[in-house]
Structures are given as C-alpha cells and as structure tokens.
N, C-alpha and C. Protein backbone atom coordinates (compact mmCIF):
# COMPACT_ATOMS: atom_id res chain seq x y z
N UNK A 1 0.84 -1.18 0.00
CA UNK A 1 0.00 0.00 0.00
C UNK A 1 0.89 1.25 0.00
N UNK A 2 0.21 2.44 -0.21
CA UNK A 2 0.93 3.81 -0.12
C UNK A 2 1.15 4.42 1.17
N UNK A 3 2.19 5.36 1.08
CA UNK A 3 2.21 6.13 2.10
C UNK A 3 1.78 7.69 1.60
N UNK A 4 1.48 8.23 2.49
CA UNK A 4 0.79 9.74 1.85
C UNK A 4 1.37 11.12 2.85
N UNK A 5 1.48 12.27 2.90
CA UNK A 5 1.80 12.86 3.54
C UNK A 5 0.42 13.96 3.38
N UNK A 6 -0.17 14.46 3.91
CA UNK A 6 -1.71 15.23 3.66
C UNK A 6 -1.14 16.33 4.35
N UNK A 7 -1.26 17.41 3.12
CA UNK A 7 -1.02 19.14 3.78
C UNK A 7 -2.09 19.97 3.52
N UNK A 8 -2.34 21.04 3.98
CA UNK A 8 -3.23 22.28 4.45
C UNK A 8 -2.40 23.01 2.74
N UNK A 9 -3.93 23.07 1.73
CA UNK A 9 -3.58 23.45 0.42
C UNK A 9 -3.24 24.94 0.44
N UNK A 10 -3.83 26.07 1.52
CA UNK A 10 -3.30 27.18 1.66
C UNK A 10 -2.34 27.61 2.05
N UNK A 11 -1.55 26.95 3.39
CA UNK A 11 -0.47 27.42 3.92
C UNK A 11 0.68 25.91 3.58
N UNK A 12 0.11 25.22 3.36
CA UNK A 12 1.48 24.21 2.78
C UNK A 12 2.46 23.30 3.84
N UNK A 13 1.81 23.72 5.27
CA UNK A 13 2.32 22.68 5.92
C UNK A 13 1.47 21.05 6.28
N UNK A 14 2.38 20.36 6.79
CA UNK A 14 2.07 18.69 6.54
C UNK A 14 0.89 19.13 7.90
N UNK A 15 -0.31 18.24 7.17
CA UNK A 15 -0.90 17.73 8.67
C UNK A 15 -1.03 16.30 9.42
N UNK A 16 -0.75 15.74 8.40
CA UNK A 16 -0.63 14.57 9.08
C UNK A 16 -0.25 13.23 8.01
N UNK A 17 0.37 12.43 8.37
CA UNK A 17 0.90 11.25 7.80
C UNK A 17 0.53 10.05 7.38
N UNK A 18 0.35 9.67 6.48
CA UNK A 18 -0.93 8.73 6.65
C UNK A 18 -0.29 7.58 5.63
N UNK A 19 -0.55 5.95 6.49
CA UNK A 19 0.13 5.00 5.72
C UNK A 19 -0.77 4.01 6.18
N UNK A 20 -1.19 3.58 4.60
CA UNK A 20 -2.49 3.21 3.96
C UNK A 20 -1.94 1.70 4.33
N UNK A 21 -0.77 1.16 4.76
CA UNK A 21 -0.96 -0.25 5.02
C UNK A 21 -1.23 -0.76 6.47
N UNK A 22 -1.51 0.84 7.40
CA UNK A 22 -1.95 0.45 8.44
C UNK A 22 -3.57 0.93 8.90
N UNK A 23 -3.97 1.65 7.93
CA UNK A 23 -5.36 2.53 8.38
C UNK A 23 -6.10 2.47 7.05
N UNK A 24 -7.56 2.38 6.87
CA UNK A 24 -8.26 2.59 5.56
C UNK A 24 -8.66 3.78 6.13
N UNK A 25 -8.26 4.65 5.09
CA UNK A 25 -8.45 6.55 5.62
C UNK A 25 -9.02 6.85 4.70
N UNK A 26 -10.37 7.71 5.01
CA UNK A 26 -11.03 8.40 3.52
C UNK A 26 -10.22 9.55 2.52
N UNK A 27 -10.94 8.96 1.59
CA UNK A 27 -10.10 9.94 0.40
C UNK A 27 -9.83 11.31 0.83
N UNK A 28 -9.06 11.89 0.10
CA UNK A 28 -8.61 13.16 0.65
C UNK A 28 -7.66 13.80 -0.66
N UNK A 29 -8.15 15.23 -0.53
CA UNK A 29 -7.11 15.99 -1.26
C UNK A 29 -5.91 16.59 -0.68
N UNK A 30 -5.27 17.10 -1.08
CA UNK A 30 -4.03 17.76 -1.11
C UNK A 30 -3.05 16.32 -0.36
N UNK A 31 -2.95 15.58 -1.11
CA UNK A 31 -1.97 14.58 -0.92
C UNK A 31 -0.78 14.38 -1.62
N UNK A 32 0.48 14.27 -0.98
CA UNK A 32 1.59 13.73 -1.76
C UNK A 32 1.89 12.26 -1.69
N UNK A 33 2.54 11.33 -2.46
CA UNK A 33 2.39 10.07 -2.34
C UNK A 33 4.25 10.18 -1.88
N UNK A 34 4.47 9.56 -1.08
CA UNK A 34 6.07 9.50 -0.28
C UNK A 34 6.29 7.95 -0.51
N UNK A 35 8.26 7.82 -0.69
CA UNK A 35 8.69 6.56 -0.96
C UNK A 35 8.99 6.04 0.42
N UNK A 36 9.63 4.98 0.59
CA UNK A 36 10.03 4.46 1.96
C UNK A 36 11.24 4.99 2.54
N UNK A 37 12.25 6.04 1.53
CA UNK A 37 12.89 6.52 2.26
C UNK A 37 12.34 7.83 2.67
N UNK A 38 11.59 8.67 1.84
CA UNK A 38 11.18 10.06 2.62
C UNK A 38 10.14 9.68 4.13
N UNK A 39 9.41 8.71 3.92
CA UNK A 39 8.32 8.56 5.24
C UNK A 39 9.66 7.87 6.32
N UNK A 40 10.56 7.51 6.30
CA UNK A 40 11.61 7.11 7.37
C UNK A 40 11.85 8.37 7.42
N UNK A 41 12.70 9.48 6.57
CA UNK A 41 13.35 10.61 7.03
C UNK A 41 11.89 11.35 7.89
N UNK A 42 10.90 11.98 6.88
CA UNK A 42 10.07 12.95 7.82
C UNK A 42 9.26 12.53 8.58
N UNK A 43 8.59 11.60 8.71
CA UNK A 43 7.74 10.77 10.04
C UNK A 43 8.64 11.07 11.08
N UNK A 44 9.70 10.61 11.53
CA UNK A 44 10.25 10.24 12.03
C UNK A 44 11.27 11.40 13.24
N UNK A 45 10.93 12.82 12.73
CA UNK A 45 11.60 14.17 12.87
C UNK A 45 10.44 14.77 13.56
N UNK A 46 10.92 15.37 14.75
CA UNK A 46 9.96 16.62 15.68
C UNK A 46 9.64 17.64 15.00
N UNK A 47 10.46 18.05 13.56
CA UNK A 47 10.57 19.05 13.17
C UNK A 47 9.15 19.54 12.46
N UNK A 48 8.34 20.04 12.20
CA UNK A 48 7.88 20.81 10.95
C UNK A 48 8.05 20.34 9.33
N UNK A 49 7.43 20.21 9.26
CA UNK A 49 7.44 20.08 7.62
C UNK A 49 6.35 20.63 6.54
N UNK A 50 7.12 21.46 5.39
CA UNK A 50 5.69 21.85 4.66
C UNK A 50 6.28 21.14 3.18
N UNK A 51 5.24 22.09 2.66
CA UNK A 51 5.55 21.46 1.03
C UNK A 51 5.77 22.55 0.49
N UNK A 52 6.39 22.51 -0.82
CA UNK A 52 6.99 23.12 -1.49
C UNK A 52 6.28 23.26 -2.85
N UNK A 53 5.19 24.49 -2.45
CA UNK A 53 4.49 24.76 -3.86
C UNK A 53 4.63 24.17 -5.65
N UNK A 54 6.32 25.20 -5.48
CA UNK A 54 6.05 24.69 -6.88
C UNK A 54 6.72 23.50 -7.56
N UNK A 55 7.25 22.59 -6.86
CA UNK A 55 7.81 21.04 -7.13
C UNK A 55 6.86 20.32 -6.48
N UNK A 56 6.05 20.66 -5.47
CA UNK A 56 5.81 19.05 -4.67
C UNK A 56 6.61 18.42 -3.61
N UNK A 57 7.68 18.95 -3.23
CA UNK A 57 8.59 18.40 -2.83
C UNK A 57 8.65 18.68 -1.08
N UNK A 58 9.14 17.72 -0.31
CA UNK A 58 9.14 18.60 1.21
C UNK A 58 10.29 18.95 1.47
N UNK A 59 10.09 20.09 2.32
CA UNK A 59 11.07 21.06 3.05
C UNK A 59 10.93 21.07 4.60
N UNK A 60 11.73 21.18 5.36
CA UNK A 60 11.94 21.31 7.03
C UNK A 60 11.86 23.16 7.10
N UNK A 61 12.45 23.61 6.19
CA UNK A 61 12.56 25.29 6.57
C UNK A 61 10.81 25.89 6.17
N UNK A 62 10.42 26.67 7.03
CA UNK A 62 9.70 27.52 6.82
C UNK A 62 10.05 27.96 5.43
N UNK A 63 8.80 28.34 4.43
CA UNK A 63 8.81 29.07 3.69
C UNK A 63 8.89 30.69 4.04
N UNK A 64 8.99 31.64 3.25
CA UNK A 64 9.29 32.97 3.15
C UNK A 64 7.85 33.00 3.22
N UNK A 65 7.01 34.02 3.96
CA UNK A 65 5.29 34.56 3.51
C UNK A 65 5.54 34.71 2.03
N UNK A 66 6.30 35.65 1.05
CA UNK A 66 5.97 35.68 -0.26
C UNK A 66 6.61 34.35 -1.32
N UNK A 67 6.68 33.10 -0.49
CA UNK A 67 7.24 31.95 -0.98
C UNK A 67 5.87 31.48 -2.06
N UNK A 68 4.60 31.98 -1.72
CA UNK A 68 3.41 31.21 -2.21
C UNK A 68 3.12 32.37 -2.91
C-alpha cells in the first residue's frame, strides 16, 4: 500500500501522515504520495514540515510569507 503525507492546500504545511498499510483513511485531497525513504526521514523528525508549492517536494525550513 501507499504512504501519503496530507497538507493544508493554503499554507502548505504537513498535517498529518498517513500510511495506507496500516489505516483505511477516507479519500482526501491535497496529498503527496512519499517513498520508503522520505516517510523514514520525515515521520520520524519533531521538526515541521511543509511542502513546497512549486515542485511538490518537502522542506523542514519555513517558507518565506511571499514563498506562495
């Protein structure tokens, strides 16, 4: 099954983590689909995490307010 990372489509940070081989979770938008090494690196970190508008990609740093 997938792993998913589900972020807040306005401000771009993660809300929560979601891995479909342990939970049947209703559909949902603003999802990224994560490999087995990114859900080891960011699950796994106290830190913050958002997404990165215009790749898709995650970041640990705060974006800039005029990042979006």
């Amino acid at each position: 099954m997938t792993k998913y990372a589900y972020y807040d489509p306005e401000q771009f940070i993660i809300l929560d983590w979601m891995d479909t081989d342990l939970y049947n979770y209703p559909e949902r938008s603003s999802l990224i689909e994560l490999t087995d090494k990114q859900w080891q690196e960011y699950t796994n970190t106290n830190k913050n995490v958002w997404v990165n508008s215009e790749t898709l990609t995650l970041i640990t740093t705060q974006p800039p307010d005029d990042f979006y």
